[in-house]
N, C-alpha and C. Protein backbone atom coordinates (compact mmCIF):
# COMPACT_ATOMS: atom_id res chain seq x y z
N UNK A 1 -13.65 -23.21 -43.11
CA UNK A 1 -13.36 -21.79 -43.18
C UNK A 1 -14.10 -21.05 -42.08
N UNK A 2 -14.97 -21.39 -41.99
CA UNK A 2 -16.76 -20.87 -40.45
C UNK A 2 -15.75 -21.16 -39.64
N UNK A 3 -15.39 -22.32 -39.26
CA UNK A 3 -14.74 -22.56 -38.16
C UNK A 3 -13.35 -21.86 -37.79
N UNK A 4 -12.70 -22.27 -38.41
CA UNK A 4 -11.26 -21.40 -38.39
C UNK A 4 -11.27 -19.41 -38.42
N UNK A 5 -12.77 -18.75 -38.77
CA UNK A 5 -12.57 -17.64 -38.56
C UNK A 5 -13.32 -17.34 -37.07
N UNK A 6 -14.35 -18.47 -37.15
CA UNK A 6 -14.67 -18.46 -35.34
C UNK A 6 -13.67 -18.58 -34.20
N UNK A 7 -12.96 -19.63 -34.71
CA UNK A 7 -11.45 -19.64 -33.79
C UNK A 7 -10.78 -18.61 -33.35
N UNK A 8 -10.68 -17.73 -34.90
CA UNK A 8 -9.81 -16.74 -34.76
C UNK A 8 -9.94 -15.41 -33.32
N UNK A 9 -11.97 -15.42 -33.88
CA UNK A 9 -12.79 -14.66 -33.63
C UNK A 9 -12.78 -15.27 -31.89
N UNK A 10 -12.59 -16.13 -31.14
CA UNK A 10 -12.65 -16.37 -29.89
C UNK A 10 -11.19 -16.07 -29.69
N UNK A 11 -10.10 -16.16 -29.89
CA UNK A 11 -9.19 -16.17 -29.45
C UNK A 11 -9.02 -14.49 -29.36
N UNK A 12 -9.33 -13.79 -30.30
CA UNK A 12 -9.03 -12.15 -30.65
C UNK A 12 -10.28 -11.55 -29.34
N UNK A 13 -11.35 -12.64 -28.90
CA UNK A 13 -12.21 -12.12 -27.75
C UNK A 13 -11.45 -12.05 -26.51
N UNK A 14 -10.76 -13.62 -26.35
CA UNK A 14 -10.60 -13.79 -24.83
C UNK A 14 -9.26 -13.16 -24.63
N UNK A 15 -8.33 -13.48 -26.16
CA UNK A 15 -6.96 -12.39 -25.45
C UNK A 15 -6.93 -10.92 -24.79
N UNK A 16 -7.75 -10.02 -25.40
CA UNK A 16 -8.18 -8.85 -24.45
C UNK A 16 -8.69 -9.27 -23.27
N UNK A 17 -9.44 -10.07 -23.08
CA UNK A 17 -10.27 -10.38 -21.56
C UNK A 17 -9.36 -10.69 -21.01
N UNK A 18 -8.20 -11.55 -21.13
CA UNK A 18 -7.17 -12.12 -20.14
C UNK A 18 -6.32 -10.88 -20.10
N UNK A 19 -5.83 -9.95 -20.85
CA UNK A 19 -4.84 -9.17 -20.59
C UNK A 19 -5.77 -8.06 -19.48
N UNK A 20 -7.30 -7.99 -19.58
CA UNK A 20 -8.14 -7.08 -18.73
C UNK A 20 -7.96 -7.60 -17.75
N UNK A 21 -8.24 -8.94 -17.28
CA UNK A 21 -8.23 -9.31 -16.10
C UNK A 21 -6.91 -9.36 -15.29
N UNK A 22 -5.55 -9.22 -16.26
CA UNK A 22 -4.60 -9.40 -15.76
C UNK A 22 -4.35 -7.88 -15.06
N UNK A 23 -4.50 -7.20 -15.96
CA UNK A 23 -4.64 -5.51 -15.54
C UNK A 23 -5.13 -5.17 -14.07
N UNK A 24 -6.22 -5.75 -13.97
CA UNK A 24 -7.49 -5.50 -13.20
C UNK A 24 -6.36 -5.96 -11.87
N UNK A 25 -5.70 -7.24 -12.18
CA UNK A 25 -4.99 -7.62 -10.80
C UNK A 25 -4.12 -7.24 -10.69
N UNK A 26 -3.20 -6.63 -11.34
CA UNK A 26 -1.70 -5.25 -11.51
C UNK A 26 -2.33 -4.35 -10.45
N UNK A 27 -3.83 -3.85 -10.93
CA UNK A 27 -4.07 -2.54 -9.81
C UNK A 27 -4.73 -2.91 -8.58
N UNK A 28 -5.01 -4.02 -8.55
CA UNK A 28 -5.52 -4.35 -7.19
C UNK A 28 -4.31 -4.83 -5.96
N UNK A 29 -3.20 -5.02 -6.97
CA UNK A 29 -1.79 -5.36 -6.11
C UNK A 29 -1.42 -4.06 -5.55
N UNK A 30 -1.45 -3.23 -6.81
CA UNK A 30 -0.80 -1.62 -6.94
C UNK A 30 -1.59 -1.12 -5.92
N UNK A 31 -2.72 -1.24 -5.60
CA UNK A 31 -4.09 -0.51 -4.32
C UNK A 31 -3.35 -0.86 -3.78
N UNK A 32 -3.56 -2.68 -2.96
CA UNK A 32 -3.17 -3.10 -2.14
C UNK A 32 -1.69 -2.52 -1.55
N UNK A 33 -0.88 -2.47 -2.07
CA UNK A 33 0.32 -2.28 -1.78
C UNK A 33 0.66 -0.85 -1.19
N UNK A 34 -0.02 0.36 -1.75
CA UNK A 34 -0.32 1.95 -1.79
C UNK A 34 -0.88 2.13 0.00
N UNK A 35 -2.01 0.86 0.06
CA UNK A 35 -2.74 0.72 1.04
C UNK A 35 -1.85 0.34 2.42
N UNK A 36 -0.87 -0.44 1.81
CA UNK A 36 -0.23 -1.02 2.79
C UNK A 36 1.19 0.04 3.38
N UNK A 37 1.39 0.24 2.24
CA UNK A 37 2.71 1.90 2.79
C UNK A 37 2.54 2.93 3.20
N UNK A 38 0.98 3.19 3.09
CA UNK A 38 0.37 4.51 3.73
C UNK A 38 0.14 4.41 5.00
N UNK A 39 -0.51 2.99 5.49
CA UNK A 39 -0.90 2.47 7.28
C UNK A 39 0.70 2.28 7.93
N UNK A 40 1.49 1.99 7.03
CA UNK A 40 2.93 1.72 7.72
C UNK A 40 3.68 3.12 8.34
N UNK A 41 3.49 4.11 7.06
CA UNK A 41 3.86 5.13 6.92
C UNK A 41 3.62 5.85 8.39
N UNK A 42 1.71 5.98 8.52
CA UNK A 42 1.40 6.43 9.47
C UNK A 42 1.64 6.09 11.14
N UNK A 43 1.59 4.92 10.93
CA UNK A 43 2.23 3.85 12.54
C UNK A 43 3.30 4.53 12.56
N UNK A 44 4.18 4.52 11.61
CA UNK A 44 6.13 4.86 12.09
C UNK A 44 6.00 6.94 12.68
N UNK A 45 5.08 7.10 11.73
CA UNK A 45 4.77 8.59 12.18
C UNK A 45 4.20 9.22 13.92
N UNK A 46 3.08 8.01 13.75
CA UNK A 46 2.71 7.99 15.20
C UNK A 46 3.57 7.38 16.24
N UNK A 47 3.89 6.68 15.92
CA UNK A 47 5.41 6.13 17.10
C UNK A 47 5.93 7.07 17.30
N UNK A 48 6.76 7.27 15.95
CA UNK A 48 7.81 8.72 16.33
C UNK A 48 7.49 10.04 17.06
N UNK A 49 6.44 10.00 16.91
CA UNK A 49 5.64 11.48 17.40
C UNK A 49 5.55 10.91 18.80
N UNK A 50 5.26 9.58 19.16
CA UNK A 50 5.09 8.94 20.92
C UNK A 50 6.57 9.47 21.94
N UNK A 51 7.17 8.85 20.66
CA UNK A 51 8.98 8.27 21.60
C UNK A 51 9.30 9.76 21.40
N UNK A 52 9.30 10.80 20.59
CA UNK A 52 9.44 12.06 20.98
C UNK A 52 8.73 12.76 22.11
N UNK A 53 7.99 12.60 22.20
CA UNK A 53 7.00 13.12 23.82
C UNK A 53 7.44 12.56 24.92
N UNK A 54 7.43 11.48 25.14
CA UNK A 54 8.11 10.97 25.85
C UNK A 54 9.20 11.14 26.46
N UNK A 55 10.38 11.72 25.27
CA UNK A 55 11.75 11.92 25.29
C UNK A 55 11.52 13.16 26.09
N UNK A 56 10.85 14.22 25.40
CA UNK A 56 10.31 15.46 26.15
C UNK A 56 10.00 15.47 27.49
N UNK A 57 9.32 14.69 27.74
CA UNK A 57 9.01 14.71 29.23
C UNK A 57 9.99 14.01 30.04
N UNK A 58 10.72 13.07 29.83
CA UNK A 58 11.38 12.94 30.27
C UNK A 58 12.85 13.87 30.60
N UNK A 59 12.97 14.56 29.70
CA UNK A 59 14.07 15.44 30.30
C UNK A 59 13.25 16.51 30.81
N UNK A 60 12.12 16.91 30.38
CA UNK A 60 11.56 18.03 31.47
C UNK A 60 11.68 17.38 32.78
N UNK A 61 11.18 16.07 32.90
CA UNK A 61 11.10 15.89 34.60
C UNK A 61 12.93 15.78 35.47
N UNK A 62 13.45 15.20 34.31
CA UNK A 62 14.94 14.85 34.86
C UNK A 62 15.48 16.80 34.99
N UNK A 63 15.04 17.72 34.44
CA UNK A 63 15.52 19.05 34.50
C UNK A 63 14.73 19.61 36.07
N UNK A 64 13.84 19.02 35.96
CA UNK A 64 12.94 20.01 37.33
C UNK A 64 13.64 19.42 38.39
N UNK A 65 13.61 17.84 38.26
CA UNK A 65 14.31 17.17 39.68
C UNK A 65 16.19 17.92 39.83
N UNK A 66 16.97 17.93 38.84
CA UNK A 66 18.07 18.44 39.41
C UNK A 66 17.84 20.31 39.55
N UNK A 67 17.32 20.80 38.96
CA UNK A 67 16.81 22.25 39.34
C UNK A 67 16.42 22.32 40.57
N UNK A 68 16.00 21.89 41.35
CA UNK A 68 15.25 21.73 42.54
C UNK A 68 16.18 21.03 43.52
């Protein structure tokens, strides 16, 4: 009877601990991942903001050369 309510009593311990630890790695994916769409986010932002300047200057210079 000792034994079988100790059983019980480890299993009712570690099933919360495994569903914690499983948790624990849900949000470290969920970081990870947050982490990873925000640096992407910003690269595609900063590109775009490049190849637009660029674009800019380039027709400013192609406008001055036939103006002239």
């Amino acid at each position: 009877m000792m034994s079988a309510g100790h059983g019980f009593d480890q299993y009712s311990g570690i099933s919360p601990y495994r569903l914690h630890g499983q948790q624990v790695l849900v949000y470290q994916v969920v970081v990870v991942v947050v982490v990873v769409v925000v640096v992407v986010v910003v690269v595609v932002v900063v590109v775009v903001e490049v190849v637009v300047v660029v674009v800019v200057v380039v027709v400013v210079v192609v406008v001055v050369v036939v103006v002239d």
